[in-house]
C-alpha atoms as a PDB file:
ATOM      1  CA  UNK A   1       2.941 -27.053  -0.171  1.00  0.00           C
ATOM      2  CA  UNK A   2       1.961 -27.414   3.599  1.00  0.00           C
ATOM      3  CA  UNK A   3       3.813 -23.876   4.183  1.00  0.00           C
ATOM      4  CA  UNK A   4       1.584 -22.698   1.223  1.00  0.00           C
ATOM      5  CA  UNK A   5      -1.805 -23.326   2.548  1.00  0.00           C
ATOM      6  CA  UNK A   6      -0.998 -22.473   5.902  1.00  0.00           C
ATOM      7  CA  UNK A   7      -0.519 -18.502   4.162  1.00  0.00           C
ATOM      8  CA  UNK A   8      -3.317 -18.898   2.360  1.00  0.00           C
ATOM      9  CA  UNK A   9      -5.287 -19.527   5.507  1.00  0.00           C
ATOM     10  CA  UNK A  10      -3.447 -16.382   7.350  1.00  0.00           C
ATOM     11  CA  UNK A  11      -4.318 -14.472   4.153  1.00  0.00           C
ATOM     12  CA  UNK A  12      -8.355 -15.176   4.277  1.00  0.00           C
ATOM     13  CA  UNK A  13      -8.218 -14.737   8.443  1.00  0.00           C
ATOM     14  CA  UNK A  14      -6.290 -11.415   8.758  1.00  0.00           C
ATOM     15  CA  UNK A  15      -6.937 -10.031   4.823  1.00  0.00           C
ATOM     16  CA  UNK A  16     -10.582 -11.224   3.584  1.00  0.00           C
ATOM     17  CA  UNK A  17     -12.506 -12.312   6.786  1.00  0.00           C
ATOM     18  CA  UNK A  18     -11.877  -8.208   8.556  1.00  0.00           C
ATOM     19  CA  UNK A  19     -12.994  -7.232   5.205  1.00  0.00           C
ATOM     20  CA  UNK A  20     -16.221  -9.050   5.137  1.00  0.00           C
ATOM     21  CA  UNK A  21     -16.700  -8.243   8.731  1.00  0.00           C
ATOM     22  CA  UNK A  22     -16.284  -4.696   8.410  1.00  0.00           C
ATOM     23  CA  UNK A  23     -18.758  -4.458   5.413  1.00  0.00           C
ATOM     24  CA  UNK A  24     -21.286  -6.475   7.460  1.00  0.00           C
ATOM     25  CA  UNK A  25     -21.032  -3.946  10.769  1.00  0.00           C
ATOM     26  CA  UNK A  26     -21.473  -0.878   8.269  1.00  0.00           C
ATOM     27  CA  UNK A  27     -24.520  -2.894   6.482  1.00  0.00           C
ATOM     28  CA  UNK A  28     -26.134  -3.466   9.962  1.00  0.00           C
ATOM     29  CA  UNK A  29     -25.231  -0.401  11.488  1.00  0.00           C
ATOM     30  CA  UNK A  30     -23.350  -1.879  14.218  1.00  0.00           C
ATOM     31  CA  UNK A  31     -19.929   0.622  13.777  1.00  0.00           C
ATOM     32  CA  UNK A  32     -19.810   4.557  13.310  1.00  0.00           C
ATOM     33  CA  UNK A  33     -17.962   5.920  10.955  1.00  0.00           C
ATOM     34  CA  UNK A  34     -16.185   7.844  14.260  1.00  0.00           C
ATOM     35  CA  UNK A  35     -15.070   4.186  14.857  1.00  0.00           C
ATOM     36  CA  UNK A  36     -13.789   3.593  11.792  1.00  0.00           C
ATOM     37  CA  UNK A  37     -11.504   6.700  11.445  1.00  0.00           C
ATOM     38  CA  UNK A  38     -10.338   5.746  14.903  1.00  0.00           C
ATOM     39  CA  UNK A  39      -9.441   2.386  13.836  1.00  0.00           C
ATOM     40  CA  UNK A  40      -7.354   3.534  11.260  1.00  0.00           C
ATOM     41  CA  UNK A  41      -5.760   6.262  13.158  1.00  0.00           C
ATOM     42  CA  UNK A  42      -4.843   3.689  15.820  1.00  0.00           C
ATOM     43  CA  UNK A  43      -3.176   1.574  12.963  1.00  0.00           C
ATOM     44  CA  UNK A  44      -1.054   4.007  11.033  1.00  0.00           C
ATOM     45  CA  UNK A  45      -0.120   6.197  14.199  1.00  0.00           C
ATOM     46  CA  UNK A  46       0.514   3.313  16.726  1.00  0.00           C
ATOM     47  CA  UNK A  47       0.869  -0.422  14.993  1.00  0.00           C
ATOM     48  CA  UNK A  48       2.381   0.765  11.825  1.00  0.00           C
ATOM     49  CA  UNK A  49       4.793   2.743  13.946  1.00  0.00           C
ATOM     50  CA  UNK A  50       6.128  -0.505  16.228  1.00  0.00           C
ATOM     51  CA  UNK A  51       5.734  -2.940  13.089  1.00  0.00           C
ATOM     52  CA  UNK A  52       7.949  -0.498  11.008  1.00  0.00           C
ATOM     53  CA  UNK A  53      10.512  -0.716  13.854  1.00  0.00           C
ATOM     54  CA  UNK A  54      10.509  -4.167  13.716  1.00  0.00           C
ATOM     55  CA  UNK A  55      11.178  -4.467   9.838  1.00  0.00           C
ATOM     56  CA  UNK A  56      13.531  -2.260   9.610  1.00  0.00           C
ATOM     57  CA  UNK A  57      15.356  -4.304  12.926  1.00  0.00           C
ATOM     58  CA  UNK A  58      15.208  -7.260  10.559  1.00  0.00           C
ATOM     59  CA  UNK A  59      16.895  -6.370   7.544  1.00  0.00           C
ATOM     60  CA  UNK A  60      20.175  -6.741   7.037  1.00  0.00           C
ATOM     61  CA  UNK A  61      22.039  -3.589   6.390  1.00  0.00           C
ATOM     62  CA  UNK A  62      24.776  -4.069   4.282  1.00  0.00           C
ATOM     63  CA  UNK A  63      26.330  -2.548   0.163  1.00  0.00           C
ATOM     64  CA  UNK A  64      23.943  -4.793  -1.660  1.00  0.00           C
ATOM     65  CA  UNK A  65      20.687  -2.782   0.893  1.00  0.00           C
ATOM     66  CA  UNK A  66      20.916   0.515  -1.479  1.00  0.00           C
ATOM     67  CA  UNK A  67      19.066  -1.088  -4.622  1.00  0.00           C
ATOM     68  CA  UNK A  68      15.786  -1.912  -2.349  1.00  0.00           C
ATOM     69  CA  UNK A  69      15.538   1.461  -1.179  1.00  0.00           C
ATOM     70  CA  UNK A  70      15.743   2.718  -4.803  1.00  0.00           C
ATOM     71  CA  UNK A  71      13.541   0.291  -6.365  1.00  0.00           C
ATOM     72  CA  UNK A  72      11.088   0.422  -3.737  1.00  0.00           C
ATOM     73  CA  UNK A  73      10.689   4.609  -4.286  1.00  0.00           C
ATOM     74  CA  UNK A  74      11.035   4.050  -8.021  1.00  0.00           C
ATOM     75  CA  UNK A  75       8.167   1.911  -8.214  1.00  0.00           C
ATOM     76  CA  UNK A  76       5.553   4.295  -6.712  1.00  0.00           C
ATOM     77  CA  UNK A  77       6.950   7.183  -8.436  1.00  0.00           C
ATOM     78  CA  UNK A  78       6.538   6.345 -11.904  1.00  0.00           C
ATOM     79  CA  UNK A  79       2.972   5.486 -11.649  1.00  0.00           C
ATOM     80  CA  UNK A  80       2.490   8.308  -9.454  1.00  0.00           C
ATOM     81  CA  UNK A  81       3.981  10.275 -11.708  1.00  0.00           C
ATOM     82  CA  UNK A  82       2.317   8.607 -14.900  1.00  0.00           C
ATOM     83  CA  UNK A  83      -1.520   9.376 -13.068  1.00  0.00           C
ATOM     84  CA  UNK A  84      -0.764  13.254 -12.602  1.00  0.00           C
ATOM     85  CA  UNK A  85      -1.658  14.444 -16.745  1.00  0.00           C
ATOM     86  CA  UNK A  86      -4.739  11.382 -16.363  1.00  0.00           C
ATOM     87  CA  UNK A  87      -6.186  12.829 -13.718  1.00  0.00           C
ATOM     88  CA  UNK A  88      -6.647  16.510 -15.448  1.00  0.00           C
ATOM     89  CA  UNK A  89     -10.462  15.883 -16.087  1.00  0.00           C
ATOM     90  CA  UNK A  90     -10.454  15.853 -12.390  1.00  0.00           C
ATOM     91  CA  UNK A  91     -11.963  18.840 -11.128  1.00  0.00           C
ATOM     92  CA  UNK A  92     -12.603  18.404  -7.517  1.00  0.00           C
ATOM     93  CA  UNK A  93      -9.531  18.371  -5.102  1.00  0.00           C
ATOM     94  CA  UNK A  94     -10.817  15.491  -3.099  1.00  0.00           C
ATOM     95  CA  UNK A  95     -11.102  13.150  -6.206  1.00  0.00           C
ATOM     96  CA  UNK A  96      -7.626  14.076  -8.032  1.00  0.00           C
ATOM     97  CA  UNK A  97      -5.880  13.711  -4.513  1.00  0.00           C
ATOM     98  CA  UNK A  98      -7.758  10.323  -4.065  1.00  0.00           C
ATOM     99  CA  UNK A  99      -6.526   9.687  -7.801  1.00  0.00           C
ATOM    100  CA  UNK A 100      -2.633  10.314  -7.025  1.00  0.00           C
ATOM    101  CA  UNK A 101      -2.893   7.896  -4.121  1.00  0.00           C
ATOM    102  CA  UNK A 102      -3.923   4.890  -5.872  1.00  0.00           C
ATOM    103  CA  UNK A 103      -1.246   5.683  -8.450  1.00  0.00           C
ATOM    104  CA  UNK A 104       1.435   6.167  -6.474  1.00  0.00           C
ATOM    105  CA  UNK A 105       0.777   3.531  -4.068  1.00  0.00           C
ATOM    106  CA  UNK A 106       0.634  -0.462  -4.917  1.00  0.00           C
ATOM    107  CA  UNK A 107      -0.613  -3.728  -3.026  1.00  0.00           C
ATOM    108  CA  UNK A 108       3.121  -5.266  -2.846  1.00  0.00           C
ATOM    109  CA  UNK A 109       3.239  -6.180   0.909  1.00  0.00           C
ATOM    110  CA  UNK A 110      -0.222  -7.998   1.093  1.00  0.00           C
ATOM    111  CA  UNK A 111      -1.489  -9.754  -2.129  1.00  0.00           C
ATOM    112  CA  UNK A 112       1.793  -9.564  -4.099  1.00  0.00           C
ATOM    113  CA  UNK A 113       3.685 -11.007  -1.149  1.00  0.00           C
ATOM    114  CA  UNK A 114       1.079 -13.636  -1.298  1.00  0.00           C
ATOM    115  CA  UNK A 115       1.994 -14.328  -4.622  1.00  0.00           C
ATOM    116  CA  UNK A 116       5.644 -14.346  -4.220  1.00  0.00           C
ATOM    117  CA  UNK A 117       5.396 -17.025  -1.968  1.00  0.00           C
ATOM    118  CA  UNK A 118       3.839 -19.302  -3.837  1.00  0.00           C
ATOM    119  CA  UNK A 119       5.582 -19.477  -6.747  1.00  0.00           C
ATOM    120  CA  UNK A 120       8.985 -19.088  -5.216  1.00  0.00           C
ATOM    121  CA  UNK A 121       8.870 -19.446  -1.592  1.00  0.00           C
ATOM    122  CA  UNK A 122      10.212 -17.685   1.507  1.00  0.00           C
ATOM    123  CA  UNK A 123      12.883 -16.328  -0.690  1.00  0.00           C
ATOM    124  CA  UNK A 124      10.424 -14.549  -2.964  1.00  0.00           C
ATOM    125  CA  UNK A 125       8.235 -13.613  -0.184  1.00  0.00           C
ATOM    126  CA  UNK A 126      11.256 -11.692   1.341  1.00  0.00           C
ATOM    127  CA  UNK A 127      12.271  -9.742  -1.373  1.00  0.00           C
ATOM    128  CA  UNK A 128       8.729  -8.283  -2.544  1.00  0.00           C
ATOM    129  CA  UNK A 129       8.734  -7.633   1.802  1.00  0.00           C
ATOM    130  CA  UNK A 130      12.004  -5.436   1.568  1.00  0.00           C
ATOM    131  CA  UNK A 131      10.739  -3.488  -1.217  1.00  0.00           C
ATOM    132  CA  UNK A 132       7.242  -3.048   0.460  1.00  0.00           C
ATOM    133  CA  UNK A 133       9.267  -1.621   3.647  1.00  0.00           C
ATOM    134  CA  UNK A 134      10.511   1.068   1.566  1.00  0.00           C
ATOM    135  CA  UNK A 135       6.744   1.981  -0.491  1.00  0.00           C
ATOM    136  CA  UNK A 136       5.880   2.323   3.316  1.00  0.00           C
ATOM    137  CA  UNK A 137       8.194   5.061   4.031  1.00  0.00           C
ATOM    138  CA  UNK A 138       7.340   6.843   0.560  1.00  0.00           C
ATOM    139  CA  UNK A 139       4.077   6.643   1.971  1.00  0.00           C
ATOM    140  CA  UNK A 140       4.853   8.559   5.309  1.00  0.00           C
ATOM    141  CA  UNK A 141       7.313  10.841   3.381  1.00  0.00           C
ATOM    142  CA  UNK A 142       5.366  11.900  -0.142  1.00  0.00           C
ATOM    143  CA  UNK A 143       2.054   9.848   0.034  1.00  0.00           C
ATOM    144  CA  UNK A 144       0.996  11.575   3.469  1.00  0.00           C
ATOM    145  CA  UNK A 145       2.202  15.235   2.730  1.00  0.00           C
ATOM    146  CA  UNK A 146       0.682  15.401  -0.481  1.00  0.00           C
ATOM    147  CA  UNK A 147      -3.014  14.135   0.964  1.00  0.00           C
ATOM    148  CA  UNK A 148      -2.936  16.854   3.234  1.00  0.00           C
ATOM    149  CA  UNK A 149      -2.196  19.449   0.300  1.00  0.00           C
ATOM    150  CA  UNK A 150      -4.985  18.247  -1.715  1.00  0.00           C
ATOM    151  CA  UNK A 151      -7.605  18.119   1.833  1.00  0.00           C
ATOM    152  CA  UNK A 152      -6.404  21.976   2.437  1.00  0.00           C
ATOM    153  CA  UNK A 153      -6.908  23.323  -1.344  1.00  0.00           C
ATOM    154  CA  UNK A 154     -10.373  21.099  -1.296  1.00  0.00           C
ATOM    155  CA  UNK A 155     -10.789  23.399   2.240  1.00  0.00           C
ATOM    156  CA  UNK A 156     -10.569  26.237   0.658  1.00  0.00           C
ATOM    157  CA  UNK A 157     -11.973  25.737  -2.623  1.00  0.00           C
ATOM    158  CA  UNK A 158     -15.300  24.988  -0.372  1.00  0.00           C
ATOM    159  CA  UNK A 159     -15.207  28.281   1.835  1.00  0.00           C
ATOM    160  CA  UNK A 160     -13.932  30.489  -1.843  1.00  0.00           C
ATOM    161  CA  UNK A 161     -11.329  31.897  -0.337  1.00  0.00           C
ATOM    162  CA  UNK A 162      -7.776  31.879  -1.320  1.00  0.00           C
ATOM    163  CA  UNK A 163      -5.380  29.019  -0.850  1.00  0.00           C
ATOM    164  CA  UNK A 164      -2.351  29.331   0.846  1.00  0.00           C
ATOM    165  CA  UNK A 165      -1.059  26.201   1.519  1.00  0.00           C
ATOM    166  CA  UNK A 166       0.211  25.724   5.525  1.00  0.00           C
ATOM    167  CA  UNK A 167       3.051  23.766   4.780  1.00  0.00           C
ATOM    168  CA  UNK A 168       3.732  22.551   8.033  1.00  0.00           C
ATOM    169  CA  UNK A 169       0.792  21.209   9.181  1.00  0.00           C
ATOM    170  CA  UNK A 170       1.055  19.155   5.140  1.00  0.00           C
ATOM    171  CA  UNK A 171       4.698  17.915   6.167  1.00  0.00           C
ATOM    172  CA  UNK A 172       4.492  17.195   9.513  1.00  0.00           C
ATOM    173  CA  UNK A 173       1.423  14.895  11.170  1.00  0.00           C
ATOM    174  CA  UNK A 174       1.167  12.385  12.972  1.00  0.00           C
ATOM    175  CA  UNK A 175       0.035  10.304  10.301  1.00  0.00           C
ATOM    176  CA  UNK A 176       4.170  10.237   9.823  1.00  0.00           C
ATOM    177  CA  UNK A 177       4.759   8.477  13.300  1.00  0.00           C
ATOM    178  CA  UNK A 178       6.180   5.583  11.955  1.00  0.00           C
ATOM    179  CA  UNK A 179       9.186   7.115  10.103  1.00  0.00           C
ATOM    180  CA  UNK A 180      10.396   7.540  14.252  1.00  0.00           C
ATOM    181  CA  UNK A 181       9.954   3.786  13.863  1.00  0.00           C
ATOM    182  CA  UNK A 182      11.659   3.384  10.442  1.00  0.00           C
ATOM    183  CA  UNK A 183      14.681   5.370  11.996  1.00  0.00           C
ATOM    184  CA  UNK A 184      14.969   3.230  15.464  1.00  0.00           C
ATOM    185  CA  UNK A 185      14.856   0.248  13.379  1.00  0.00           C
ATOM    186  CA  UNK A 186      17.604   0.954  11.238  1.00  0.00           C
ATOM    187  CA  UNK A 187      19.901   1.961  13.963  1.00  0.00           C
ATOM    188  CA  UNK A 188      19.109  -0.835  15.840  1.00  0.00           C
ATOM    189  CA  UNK A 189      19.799  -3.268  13.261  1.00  0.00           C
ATOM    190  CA  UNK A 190      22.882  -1.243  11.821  1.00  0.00           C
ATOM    191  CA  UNK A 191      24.196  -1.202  14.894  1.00  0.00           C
ATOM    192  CA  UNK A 192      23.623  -5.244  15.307  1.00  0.00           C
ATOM    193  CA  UNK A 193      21.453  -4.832  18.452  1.00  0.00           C
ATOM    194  CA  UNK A 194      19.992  -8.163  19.842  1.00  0.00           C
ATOM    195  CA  UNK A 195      16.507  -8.745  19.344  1.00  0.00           C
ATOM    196  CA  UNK A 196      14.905 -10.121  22.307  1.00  0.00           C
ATOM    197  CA  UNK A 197      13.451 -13.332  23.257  1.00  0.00           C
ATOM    198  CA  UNK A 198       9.884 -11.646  23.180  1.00  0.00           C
ATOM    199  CA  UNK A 199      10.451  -9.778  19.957  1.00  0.00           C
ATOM    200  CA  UNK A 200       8.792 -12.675  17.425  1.00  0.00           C
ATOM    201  CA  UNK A 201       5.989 -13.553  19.635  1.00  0.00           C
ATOM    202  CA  UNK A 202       4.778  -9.856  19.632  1.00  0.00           C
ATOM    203  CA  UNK A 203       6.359  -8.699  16.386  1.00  0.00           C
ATOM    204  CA  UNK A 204       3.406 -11.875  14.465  1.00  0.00           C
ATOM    205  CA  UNK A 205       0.904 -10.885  16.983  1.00  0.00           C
ATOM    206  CA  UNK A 206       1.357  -7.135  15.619  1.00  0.00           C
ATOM    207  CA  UNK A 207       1.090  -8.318  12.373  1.00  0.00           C
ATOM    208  CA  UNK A 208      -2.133 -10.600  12.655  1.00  0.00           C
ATOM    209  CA  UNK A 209      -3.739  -7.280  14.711  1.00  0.00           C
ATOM    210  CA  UNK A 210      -2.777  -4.477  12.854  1.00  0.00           C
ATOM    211  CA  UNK A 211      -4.121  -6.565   9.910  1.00  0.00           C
ATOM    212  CA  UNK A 212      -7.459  -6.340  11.369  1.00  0.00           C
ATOM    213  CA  UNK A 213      -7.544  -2.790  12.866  1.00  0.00           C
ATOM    214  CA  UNK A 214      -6.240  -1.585   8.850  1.00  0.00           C
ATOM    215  CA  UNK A 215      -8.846  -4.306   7.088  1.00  0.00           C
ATOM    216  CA  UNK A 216     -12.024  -4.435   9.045  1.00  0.00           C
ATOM    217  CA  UNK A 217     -12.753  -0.249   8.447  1.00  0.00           C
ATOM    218  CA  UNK A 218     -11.919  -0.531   4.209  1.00  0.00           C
ATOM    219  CA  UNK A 219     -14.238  -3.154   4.685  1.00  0.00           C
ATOM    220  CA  UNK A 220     -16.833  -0.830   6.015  1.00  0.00           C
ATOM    221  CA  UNK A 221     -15.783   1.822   3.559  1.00  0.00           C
ATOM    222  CA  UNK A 222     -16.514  -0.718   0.598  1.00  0.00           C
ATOM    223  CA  UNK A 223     -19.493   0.704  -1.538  1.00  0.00           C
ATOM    224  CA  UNK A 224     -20.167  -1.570  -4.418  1.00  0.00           C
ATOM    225  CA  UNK A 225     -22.730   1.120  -5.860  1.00  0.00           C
ATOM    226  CA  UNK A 226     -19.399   3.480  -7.014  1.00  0.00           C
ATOM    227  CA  UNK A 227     -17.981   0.825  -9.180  1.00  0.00           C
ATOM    228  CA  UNK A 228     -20.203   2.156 -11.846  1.00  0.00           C
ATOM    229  CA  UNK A 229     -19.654   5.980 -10.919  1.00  0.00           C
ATOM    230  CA  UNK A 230     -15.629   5.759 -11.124  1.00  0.00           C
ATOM    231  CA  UNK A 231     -14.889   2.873 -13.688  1.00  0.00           C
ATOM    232  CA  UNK A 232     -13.136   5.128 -16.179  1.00  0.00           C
ATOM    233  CA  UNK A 233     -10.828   6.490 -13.470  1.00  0.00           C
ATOM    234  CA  UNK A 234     -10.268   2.551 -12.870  1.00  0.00           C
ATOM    235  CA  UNK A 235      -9.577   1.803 -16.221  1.00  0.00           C
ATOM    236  CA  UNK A 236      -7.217   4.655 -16.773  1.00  0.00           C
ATOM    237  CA  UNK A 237      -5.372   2.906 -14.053  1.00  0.00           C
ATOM    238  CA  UNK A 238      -5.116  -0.721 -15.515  1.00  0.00           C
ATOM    239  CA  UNK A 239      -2.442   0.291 -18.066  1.00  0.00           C
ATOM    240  CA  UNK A 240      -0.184   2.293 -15.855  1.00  0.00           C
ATOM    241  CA  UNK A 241      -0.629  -0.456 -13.433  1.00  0.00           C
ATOM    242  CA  UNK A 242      -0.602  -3.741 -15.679  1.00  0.00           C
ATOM    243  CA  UNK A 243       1.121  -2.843 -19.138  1.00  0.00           C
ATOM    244  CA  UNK A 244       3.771   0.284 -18.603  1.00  0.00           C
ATOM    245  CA  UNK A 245       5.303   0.005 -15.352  1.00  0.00           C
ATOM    246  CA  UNK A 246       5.792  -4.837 -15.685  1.00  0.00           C
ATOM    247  CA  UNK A 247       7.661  -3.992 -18.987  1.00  0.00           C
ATOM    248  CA  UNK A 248       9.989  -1.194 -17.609  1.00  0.00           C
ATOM    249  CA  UNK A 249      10.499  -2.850 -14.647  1.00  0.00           C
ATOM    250  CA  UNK A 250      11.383  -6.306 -16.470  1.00  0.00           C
ATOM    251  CA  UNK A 251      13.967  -4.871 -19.334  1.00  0.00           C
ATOM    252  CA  UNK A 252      15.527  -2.958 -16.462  1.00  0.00           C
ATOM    253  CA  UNK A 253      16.450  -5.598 -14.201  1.00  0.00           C
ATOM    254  CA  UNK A 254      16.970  -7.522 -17.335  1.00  0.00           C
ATOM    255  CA  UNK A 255      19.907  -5.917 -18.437  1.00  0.00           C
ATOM    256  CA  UNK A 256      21.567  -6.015 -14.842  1.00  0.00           C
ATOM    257  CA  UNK A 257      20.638  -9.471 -13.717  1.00  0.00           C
ATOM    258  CA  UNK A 258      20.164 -13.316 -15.113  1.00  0.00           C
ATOM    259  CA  UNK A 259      18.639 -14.630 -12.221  1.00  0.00           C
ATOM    260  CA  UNK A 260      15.168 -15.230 -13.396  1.00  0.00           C
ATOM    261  CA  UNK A 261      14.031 -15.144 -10.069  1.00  0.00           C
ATOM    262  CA  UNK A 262      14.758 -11.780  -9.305  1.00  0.00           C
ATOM    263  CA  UNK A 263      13.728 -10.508 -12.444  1.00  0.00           C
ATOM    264  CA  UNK A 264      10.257 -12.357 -12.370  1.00  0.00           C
ATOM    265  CA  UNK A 265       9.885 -11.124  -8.429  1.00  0.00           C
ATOM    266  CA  UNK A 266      10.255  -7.526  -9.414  1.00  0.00           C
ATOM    267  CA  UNK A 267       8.353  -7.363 -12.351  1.00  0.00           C
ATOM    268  CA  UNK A 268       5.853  -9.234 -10.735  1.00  0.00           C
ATOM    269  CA  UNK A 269       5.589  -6.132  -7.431  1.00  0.00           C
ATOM    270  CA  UNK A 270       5.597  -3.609 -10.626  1.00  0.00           C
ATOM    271  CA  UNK A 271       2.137  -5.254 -11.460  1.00  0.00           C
ATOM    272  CA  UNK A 272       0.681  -4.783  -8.234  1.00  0.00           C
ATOM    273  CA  UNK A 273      -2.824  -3.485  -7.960  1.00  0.00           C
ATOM    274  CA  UNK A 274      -3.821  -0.321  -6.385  1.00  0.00           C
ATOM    275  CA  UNK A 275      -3.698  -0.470  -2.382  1.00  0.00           C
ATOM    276  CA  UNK A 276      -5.458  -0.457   0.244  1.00  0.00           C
ATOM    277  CA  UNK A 277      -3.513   2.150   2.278  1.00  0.00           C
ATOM    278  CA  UNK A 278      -4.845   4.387  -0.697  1.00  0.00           C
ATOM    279  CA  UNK A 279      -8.417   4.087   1.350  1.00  0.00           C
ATOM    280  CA  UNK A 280      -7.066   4.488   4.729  1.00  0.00           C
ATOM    281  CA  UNK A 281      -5.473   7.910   3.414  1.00  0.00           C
ATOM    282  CA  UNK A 282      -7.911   8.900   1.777  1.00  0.00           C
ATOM    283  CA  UNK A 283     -10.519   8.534   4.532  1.00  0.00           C
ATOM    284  CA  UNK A 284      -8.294  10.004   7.057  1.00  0.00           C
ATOM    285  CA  UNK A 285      -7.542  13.223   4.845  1.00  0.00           C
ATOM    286  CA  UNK A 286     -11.332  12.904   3.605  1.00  0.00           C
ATOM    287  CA  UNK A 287     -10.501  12.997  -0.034  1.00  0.00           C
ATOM    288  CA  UNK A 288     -12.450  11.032  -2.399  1.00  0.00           C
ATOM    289  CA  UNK A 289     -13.170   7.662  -0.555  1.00  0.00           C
ATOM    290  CA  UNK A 290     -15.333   5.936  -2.411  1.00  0.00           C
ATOM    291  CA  UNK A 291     -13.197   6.462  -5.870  1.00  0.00           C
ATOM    292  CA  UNK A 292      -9.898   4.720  -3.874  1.00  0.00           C
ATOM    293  CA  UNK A 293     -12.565   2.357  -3.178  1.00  0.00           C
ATOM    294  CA  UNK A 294     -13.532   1.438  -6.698  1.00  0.00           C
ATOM    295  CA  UNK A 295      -9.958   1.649  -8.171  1.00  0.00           C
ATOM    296  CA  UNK A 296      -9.201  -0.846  -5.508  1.00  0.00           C
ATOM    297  CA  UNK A 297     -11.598  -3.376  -6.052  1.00  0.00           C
ATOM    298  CA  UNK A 298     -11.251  -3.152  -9.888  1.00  0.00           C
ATOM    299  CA  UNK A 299      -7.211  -3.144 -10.303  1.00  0.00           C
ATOM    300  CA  UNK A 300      -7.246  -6.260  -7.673  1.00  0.00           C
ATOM    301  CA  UNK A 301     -10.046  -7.926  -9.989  1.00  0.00           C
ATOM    302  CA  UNK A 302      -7.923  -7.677 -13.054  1.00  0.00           C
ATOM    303  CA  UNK A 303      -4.927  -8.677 -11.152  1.00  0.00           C
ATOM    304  CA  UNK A 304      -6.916 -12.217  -9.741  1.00  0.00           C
ATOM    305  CA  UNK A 305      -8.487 -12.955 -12.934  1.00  0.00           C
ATOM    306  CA  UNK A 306      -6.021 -11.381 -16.191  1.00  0.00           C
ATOM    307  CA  UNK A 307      -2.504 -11.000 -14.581  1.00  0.00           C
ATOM    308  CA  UNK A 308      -1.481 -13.111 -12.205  1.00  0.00           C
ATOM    309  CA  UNK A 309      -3.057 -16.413 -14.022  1.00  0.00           C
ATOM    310  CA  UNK A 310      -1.018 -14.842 -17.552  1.00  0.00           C
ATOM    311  CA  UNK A 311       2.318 -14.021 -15.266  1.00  0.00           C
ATOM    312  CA  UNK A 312       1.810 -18.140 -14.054  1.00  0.00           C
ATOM    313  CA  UNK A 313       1.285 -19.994 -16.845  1.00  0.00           C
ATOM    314  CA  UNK A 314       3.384 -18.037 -19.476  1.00  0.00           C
ATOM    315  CA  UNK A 315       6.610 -16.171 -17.426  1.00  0.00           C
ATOM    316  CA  UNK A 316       7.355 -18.379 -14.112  1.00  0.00           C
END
């Protein structure tokens, strides 16, 4: 219980309070919006990169590693997948690549890791991690890539002229900097390099700051005003999110597995809301912020108040 509230406490300082702060500095006037792209360039070009490093440097490569990679992809592709014919009323570029991203991508590491703790511990906590590893490379690999497609057509949608995609510029940024981490990581620790005496110090000091540099500008990005505007692109969201994607994800690893916890774990990341990297991306690639936004805040209403509360009292 004592292990509990101390996350709980590290969840409001490093998740909520850089949100609130962040809102307050854009209310007041006190940060740029300059600032605030820098921030976030800063954490997915240089934190992300050394904390993806460390991850990977922590896992345990061994035959039983292949089913996290593979759930981990599967997970963002089906929504992702399942938002593509939704998103067909979606006209502008900007808006139906801001869409895609809060399909495809979930709110596993943060709030569902949360989660996972509490009902089952450090054990649960590390398995909804592993999996959130891996929707971070799918991130630098599909997530990334296909932002840039949708900010180029948008580009030349605007100017009427003819689109020709410039592929390489879409597939290779450095927005993708942390895959060099990813791959470091996995040599090191496949390769059963010694991590040094410094390494957890500055690995959970990485973790508290990059928490703040990624929070503090969504937080300034948060415009309650667009709830209104983009609630039906929310509520498309909530089934793919909440209904579809729990149930698959539930009789799968029910047919391969009895161990309840596993099976509750999983199904439990397949319910994750929308996430908050969808922002960052969409602000970097300046798609449709303020939808992200509003999906965001909805999806992880729903989840606080309708799933998590039903997933407690009626499956753990």
């Amino acid at each position: 219980m004592e292990q509990s509230n101390i996350r709980i406490i590290y969840i409001f300082v490093d998740l909520i309070l850089p949100l609130i702060v962040g809102y307050f500095l854009h209310k007041r006037k006190w940060m740029s919006i300059e600032t605030c792209n820098l921030l976030l360039k800063i954490n997915i070009r240089g934190i992300a990169t050394i904390l993806a490093m460390g991850s990977f440097w922590l896992m345990e490569i061994s035959a039983d590693f292949i089913i996290i990679p593979i759930y981990g992809i599967v997970v963002c592709l089906i929504p992702g997948l399942l938002s593509y014919p939704l998103g067909k009323h979606l006209k502008n570029p900007r808006a139906v690549g801001a869409f895609l991203l809060t399909g495809y991508l979930s709110n596993i590491g943060t709030l569902v890791g949360l989660c996972g703790f509490v009902l089952y511990g450090e054990m649960g906590f590390a398995y909804i991690q592993a999996v959130a590893i891996f929707q971070n490379v799918f991130t630098l690999l599909v997530c990334i890539p296909m932002a840039g497609y949708y900010q180029q057509l948008s580009r030349a949608r605007s100017a009427d002229i003819h689109f020709s995609p410039q592929w390489r510029d879409i597939l290779i940024s450095w927005n993708q900097l942390a895959l060099v981490g990813v791959l470091i990581g996995f040599f090191l620790s496949l390769y059963h390099v010694p991590r040094p005496a410094l390494f957890p110090p500055v690995f959970d000091s990485l973790v508290h700051i990059g928490a703040w540099i990624g929070m503090l500008p969504i937080g300034f990005l948060i415009k309650f005003s667009t709830l209104k505007i983009y609630l039906r692109e929310a509520l498309m969201m909530l089934p793919i999110k909440f209904v579809i994607l729990p149930l698959l994800v539930y009789f799968a690893f029910s047919l391969f597995t009895d161990n309840k916890m596993i099976i509750n774990t999983m199904t439990l990341i397949g319910a994750a809301p929308a996430a908050i990297n969808s922002i960052a991306i969409s602000q970097l690639y300046k798609l449709n912020t303020n939808m992200s936004t509003a999906i965001f805040m909805i999806t992880t209403a729903v989840f606080f108040i309708i799933v998590f509360p039903i997933f407690y009292l009626f499956i753990y």
